[in-house]
Protein backbone atom coordinates (compact mmCIF):
# COMPACT_ATOMS: atom_id res chain seq x y z
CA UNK A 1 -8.52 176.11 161.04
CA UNK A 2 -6.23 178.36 158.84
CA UNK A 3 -6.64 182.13 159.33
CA UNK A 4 -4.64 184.45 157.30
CA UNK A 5 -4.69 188.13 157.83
CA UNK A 6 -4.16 191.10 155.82
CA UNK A 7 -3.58 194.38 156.32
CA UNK A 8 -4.16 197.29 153.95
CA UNK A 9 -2.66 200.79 155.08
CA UNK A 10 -2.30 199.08 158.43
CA UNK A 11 0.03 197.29 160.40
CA UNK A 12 -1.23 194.42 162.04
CA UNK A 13 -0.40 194.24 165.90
CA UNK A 14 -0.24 191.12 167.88
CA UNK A 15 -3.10 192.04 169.67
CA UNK A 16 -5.26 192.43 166.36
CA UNK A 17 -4.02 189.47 165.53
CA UNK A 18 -5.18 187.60 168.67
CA UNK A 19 -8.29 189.12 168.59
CA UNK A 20 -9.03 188.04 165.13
CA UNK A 21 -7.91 184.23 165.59
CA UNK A 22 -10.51 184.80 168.83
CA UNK A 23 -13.15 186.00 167.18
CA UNK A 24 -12.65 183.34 163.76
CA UNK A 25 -12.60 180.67 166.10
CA UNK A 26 -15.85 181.31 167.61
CA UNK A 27 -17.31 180.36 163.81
CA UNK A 28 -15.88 176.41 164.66
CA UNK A 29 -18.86 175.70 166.85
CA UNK A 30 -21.08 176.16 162.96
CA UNK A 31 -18.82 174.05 161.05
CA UNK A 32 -17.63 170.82 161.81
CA UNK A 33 -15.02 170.47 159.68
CA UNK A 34 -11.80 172.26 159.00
CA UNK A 35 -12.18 175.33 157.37
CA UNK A 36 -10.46 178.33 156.08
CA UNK A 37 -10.49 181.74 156.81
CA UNK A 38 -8.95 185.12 155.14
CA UNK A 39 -9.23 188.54 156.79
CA UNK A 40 -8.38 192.03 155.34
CA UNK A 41 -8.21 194.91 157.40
CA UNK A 42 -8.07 198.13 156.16
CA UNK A 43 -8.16 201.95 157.08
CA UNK A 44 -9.60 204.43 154.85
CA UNK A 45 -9.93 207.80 155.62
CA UNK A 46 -11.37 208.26 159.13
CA UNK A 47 -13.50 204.35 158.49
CA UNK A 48 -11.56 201.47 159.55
CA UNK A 49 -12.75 198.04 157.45
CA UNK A 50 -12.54 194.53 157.84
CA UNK A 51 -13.53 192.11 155.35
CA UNK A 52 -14.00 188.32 156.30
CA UNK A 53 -14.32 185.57 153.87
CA UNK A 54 -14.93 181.67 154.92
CA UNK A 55 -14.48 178.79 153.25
CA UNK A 56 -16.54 176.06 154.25
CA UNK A 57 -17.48 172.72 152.42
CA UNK A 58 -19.69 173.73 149.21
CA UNK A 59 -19.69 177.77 150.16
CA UNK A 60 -17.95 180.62 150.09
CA UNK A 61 -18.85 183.13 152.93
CA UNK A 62 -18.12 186.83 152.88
CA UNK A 63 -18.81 189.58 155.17
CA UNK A 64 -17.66 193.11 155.68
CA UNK A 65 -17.97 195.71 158.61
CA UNK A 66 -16.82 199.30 158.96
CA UNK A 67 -16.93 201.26 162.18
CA UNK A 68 -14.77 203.86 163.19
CA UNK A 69 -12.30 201.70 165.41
CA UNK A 70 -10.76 198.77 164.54
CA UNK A 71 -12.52 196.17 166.88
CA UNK A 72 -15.71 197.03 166.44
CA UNK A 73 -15.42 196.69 162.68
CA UNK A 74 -14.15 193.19 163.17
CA UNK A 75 -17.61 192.48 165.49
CA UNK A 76 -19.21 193.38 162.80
CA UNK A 77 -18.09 191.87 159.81
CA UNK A 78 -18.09 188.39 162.14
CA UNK A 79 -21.57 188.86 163.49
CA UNK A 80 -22.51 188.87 159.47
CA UNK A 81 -20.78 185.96 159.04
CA UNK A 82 -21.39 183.74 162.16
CA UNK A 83 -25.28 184.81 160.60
CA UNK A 84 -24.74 183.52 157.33
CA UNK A 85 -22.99 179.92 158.86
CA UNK A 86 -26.39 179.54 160.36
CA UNK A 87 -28.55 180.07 157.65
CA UNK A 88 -26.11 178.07 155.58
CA UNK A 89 -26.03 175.10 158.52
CA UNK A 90 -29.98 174.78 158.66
CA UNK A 91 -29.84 175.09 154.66
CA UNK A 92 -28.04 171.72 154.78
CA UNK A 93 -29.68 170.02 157.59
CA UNK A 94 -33.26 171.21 155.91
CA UNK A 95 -31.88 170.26 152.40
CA UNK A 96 -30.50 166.57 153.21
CA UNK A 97 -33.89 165.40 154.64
CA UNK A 98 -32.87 165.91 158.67
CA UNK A 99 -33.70 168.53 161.18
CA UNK A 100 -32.14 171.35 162.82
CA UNK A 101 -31.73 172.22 166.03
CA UNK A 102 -34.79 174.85 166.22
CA UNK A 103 -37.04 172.46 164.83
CA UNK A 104 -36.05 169.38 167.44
CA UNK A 105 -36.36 171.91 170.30
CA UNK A 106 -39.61 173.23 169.08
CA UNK A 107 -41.03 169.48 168.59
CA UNK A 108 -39.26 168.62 172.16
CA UNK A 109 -42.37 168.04 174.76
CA UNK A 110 -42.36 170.57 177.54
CA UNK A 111 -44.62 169.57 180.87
CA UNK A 112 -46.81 172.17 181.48
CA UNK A 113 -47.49 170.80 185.61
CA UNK A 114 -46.00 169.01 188.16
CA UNK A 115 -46.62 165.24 186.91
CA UNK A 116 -47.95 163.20 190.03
């Protein structure tokens, strides 16, 4: 995983930066192959902004969130994104004929009683 970080009107800290490579890495668990990532923070006004774009196999994911502090903005624009890798997972699953991992748990038999 490549992450490269940006910032706009900011300097990035070491501890941004950690918690960005945290947060990024949290998206490998979607995609199982290497992928890259490109994050732009930015502060405008009293709004702080980051803007996260994936590149995964076939797609192009991009997300933005604003908040007024820094982290938060950076929960949001990955809680888009982690959203959009699984839409885009169960789009491929669902689109090359297999199943994903709602519909095998759904189909998975559950006893209902102790079984004598």
């Amino acid at each position: 995983m490549e992450v490269e970080i940006t910032g706009r009107q900011l300097e990035v800290t070491p501890a941004l930066r950690d918690y960005v490579r945290t947060r990024v890495a949290k998206a490998e668990k979607y995609v199982a192959r290497n992928f890259g990532a490109r994050v732009i923070l930015e502060v405008d006004k009293l709004s702080h902004i980051a803007e996260i774009i994936l590149n995964v196999k076939g797609a192009q994911l991009t997300a933005k969130g604003d908040a007024e502090e820094m982290y938060a903005a950076i929960d949001k624009a990955m809680d888009k994104v982690e959203h959009q890798l699984r839409r885009y997972k169960d789009k491929l699953a669902h689109h090359k004929g297999g199943t994903s991992l709602s519909d095998e748990a759904m189909a998975a038999e559950v006893p209902l009683g102790p079984e004598a």
